[in-house]
N, C-alpha and C. Protein backbone atom coordinates (compact mmCIF):
# COMPACT_ATOMS: atom_id res chain seq x y z
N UNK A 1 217.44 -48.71 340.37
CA UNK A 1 218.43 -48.70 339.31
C UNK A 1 218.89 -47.26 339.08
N UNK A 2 220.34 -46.97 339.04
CA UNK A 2 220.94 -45.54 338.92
C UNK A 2 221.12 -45.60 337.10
N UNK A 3 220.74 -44.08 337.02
CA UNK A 3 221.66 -43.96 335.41
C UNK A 3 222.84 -43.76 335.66
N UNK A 4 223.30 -43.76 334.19
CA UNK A 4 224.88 -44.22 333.91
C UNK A 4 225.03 -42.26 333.97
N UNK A 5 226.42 -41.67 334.50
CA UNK A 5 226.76 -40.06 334.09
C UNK A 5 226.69 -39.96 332.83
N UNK A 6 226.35 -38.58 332.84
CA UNK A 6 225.95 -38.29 331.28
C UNK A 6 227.42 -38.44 330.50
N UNK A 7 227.68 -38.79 329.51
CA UNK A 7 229.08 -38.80 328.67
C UNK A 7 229.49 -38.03 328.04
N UNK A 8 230.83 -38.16 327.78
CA UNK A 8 231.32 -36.82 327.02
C UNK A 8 230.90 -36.39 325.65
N UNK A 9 230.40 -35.11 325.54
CA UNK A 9 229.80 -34.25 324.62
C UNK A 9 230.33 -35.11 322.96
N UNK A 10 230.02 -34.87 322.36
CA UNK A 10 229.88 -35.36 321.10
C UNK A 10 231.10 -34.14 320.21
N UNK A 11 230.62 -33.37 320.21
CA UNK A 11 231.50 -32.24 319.58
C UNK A 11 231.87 -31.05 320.65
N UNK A 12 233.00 -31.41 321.17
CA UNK A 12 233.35 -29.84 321.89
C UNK A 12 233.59 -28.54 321.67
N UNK A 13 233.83 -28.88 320.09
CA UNK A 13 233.84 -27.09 319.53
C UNK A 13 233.54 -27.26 317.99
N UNK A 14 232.65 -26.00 317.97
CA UNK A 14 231.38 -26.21 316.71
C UNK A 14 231.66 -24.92 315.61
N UNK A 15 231.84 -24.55 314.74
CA UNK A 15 231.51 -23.86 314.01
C UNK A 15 229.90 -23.03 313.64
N UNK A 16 229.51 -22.13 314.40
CA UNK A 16 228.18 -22.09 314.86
C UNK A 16 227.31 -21.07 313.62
N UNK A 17 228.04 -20.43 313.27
CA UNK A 17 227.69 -19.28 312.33
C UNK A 17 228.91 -18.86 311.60
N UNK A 18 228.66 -18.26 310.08
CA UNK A 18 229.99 -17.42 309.25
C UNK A 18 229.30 -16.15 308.45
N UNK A 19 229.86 -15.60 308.42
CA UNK A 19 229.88 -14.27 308.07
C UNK A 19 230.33 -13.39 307.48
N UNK A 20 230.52 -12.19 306.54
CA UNK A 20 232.13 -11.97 305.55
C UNK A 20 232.86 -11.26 306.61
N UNK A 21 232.26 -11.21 308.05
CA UNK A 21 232.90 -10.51 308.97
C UNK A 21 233.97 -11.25 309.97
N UNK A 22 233.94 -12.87 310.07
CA UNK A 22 234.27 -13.66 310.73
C UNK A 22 233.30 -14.96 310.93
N UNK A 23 233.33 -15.44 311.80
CA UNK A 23 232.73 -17.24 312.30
C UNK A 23 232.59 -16.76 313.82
N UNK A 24 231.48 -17.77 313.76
CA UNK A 24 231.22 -18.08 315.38
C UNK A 24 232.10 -19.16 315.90
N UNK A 25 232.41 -19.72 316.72
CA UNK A 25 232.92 -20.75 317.70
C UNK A 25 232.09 -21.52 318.84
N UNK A 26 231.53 -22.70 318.93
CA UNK A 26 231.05 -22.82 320.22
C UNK A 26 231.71 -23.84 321.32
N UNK A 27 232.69 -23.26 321.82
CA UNK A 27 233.67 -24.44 322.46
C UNK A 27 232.87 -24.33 323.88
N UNK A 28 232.43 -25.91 324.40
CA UNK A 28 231.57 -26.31 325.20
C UNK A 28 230.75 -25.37 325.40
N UNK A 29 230.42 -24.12 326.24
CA UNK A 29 229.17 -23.44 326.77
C UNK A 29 230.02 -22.13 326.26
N UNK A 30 231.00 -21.78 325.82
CA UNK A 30 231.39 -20.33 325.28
C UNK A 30 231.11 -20.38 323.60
N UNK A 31 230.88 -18.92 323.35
CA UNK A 31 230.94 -19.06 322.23
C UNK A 31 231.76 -17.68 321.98
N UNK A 32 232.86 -17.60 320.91
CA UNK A 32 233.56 -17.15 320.19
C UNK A 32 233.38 -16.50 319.28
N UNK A 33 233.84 -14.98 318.64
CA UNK A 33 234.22 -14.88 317.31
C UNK A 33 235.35 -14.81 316.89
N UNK A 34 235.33 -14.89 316.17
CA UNK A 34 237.12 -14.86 315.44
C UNK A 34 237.18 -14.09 314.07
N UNK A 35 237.35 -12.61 313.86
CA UNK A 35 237.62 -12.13 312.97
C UNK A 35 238.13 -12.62 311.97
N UNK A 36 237.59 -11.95 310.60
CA UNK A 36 238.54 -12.60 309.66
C UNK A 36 239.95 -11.18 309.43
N UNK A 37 239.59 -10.37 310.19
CA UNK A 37 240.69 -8.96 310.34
C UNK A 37 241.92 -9.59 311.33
N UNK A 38 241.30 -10.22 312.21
CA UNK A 38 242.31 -10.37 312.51
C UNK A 38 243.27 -11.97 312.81
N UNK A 39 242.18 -13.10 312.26
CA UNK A 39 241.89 -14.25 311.62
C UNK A 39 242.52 -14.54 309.99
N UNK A 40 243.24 -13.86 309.43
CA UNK A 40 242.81 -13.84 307.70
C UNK A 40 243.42 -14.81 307.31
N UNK A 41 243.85 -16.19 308.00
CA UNK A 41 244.49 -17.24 306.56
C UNK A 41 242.91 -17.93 307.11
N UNK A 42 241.56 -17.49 307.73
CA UNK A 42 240.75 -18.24 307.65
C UNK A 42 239.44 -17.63 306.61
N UNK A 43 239.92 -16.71 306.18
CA UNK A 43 238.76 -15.72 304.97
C UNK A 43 238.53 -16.84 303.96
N UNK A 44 239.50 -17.10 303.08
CA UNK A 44 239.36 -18.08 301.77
C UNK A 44 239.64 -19.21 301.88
N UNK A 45 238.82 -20.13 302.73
CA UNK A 45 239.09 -21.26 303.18
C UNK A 45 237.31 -21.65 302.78
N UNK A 46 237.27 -22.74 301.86
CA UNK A 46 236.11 -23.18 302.11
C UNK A 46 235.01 -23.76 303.63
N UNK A 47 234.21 -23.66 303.28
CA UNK A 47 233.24 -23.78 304.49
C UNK A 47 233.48 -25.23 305.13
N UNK A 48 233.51 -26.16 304.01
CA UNK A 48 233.62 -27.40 304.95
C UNK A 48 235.06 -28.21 305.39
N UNK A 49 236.01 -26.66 305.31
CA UNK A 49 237.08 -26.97 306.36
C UNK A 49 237.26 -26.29 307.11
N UNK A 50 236.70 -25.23 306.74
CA UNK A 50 236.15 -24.14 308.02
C UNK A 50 235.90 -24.94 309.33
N UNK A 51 234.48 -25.70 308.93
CA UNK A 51 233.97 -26.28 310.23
C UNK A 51 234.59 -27.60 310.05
N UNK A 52 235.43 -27.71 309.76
CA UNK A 52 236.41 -29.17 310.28
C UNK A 52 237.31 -28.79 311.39
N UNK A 53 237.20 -28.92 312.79
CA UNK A 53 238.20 -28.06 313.91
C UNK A 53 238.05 -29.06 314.56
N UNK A 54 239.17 -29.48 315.46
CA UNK A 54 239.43 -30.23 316.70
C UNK A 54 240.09 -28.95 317.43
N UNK A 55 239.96 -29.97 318.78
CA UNK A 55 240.28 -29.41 320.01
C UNK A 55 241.40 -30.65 320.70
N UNK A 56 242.50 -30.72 320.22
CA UNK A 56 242.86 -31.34 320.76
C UNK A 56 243.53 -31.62 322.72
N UNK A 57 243.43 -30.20 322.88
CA UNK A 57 243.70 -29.72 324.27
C UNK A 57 242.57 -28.64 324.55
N UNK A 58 241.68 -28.36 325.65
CA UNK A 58 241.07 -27.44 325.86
C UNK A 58 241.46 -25.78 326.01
N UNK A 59 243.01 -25.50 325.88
CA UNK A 59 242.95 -24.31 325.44
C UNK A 59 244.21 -24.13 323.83
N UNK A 60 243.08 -25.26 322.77
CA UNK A 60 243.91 -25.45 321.73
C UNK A 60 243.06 -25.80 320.26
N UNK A 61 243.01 -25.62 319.40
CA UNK A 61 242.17 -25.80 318.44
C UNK A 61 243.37 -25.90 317.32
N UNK A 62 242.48 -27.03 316.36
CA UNK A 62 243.20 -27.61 315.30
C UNK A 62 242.20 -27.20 314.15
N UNK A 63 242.84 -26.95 312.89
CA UNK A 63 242.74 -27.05 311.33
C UNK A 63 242.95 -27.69 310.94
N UNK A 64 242.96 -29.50 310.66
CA UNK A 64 243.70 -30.36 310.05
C UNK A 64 244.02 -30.25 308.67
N UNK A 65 242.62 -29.64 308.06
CA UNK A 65 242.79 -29.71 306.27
C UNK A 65 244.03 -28.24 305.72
N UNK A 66 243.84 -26.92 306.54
CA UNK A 66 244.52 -26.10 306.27
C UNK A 66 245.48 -25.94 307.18
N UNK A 67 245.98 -26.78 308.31
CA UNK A 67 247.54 -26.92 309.51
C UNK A 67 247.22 -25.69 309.68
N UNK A 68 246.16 -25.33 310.65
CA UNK A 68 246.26 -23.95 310.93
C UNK A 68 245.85 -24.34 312.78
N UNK A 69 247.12 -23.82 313.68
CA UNK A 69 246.69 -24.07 314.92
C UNK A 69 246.59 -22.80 315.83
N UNK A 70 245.87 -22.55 316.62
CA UNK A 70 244.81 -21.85 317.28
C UNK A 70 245.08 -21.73 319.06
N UNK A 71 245.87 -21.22 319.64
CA UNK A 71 245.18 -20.54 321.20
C UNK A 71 243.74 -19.83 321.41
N UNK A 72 243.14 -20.53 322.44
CA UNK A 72 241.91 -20.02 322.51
C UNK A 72 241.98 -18.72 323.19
N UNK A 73 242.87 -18.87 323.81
CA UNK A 73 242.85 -17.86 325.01
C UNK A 73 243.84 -16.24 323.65
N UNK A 74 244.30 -16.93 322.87
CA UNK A 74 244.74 -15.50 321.47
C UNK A 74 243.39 -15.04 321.32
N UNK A 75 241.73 -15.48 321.08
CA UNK A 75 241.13 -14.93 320.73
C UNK A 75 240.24 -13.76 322.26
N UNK A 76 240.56 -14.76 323.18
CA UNK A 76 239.66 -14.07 324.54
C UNK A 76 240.56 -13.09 324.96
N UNK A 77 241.66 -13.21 324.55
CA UNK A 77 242.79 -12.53 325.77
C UNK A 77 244.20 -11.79 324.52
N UNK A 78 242.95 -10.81 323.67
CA UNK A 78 244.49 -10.76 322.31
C UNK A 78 245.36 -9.66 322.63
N UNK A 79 245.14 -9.20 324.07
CA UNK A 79 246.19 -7.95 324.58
C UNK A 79 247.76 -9.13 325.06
N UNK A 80 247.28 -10.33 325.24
CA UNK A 80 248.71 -11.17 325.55
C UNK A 80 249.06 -12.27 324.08
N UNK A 81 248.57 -11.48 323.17
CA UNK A 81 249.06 -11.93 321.71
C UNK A 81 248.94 -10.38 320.86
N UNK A 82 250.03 -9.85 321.03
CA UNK A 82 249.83 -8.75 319.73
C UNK A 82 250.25 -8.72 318.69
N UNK A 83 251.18 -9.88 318.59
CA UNK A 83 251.58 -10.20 316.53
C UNK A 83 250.44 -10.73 316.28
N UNK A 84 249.75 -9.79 314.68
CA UNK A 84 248.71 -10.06 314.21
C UNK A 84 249.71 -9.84 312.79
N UNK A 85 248.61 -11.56 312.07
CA UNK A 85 248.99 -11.91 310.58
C UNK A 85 249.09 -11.13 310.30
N UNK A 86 250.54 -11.05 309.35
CA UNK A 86 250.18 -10.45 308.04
C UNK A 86 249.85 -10.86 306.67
N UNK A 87 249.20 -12.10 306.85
CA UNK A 87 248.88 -13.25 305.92
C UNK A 87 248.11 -12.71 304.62
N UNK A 88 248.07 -13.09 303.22
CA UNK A 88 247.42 -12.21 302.62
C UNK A 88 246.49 -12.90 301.96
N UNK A 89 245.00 -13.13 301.80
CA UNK A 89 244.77 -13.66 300.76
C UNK A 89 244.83 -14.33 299.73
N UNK A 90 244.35 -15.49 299.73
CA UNK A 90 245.46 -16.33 297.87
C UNK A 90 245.05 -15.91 296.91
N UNK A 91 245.84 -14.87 296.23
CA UNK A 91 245.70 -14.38 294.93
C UNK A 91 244.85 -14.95 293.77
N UNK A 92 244.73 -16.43 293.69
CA UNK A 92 244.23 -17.55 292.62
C UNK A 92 242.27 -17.14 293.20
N UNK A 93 242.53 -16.60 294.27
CA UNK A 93 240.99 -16.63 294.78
C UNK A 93 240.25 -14.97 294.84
N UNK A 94 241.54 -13.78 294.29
CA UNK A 94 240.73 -12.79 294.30
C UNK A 94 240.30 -12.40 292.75
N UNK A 95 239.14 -11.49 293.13
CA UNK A 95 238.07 -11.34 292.11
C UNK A 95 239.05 -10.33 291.03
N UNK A 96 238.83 -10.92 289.62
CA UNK A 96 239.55 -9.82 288.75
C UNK A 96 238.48 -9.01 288.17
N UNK A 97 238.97 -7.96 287.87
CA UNK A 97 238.06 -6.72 287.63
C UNK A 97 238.38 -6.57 286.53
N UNK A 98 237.41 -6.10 285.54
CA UNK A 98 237.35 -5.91 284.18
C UNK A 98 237.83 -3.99 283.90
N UNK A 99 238.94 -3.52 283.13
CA UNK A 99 239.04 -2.52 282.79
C UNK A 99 238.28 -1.82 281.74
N UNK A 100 238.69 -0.83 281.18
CA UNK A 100 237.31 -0.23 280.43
C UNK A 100 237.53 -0.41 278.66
N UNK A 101 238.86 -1.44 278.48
CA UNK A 101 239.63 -1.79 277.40
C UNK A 101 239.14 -3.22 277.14
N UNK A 102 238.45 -3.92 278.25
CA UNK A 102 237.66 -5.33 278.62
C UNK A 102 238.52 -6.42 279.04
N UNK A 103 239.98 -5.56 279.09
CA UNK A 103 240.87 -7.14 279.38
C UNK A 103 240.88 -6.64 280.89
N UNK A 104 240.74 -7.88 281.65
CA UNK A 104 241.02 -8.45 283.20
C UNK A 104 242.31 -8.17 283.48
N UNK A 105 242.30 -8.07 285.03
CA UNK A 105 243.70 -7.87 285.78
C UNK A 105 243.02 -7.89 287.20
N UNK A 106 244.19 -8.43 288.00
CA UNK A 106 244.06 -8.45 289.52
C UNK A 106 244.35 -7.22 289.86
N UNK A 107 244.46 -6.85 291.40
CA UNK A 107 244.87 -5.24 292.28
C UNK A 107 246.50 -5.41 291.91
N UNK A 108 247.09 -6.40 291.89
CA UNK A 108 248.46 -6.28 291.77
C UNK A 108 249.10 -6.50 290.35
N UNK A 109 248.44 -6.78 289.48
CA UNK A 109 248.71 -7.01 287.84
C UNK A 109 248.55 -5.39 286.94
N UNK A 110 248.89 -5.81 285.91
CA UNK A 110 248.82 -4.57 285.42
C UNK A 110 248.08 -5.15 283.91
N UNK A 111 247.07 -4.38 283.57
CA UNK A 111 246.24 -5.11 282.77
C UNK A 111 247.28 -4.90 280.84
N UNK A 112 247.23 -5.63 279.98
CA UNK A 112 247.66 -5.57 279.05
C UNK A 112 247.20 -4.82 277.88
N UNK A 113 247.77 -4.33 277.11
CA UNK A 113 247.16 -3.39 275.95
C UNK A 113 247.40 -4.42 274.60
C-alpha cells in the first residue's frame, strides 16, 4: 500500500514574530522582515489583522481587513521599488502628551490656555 503525497501546506504565509521594529513573515521556507520604516500603514494596525494575510499569488500578499496589498519580491528586492510611503500614522492612535499647564495636545495641536 503507497501513501497518499503529502498535501498542500495549511498556511503558506505566517506572521511569525512583531516587534516595535517590524514583523516577521514566514512564506513557505523563507522568512521575511518587513519594516515598519519602511512598512508604516502596518505600525498601528492591530495584531489580529496584522496576522490576517493571504497569499493569493506566490509573489503577492493580501491585507483583507486593512486592503493593504504587498509584492514580495518589494520586500527582497527594494532597489526595484524605490517609492517608499509616505503614509503617516493615524493621528486618533498617537500618544498625547501632557504640558506643564496639564492640558493635553498631540505633536501637531497646539495645546490651549
Amino acid at each position: 500500500m503507497r501513501s497518499a503525497p503529502p498535501g498542500k501546506g495549511i498556511s503558506e504565509v505566517e506572521v511569525t514574530n512583531v516587534s516595535r521594529h517590524g514583523f516577521w513573515l514566514l512564506i513557505q521556507e523563507r522568512e521575511l522582515f518587513l519594516s515598519f520604516d519602511k512598512f508604516p500603514w502596518f505600525r498601528d494596525v492591530p495584531i489580529g489583522q496584522l496576522i490576517r494575510v493571504e497569499q493569493p499569488h506566490p509573489s503577492h500578499l493580501y491585507w483583507p481587513d486593512i486592503d493593504v496589498d504587498l509584492a514580495v519580491e518589494s520586500n527582497e528586492f527594494p532597489e526595484h521599488f524605490p517609492l517608499v510611503s509616505n503614509a503617516r500614522p493615524n493621528k486618533t492612535l498617537q500618544r498625547k502628551r501632557t504640558t506643564r499647564d496639564g492640558t493635553t495636545m498631540n505633536k501637531r495641536s497646539r495645546a490651549h490656555n
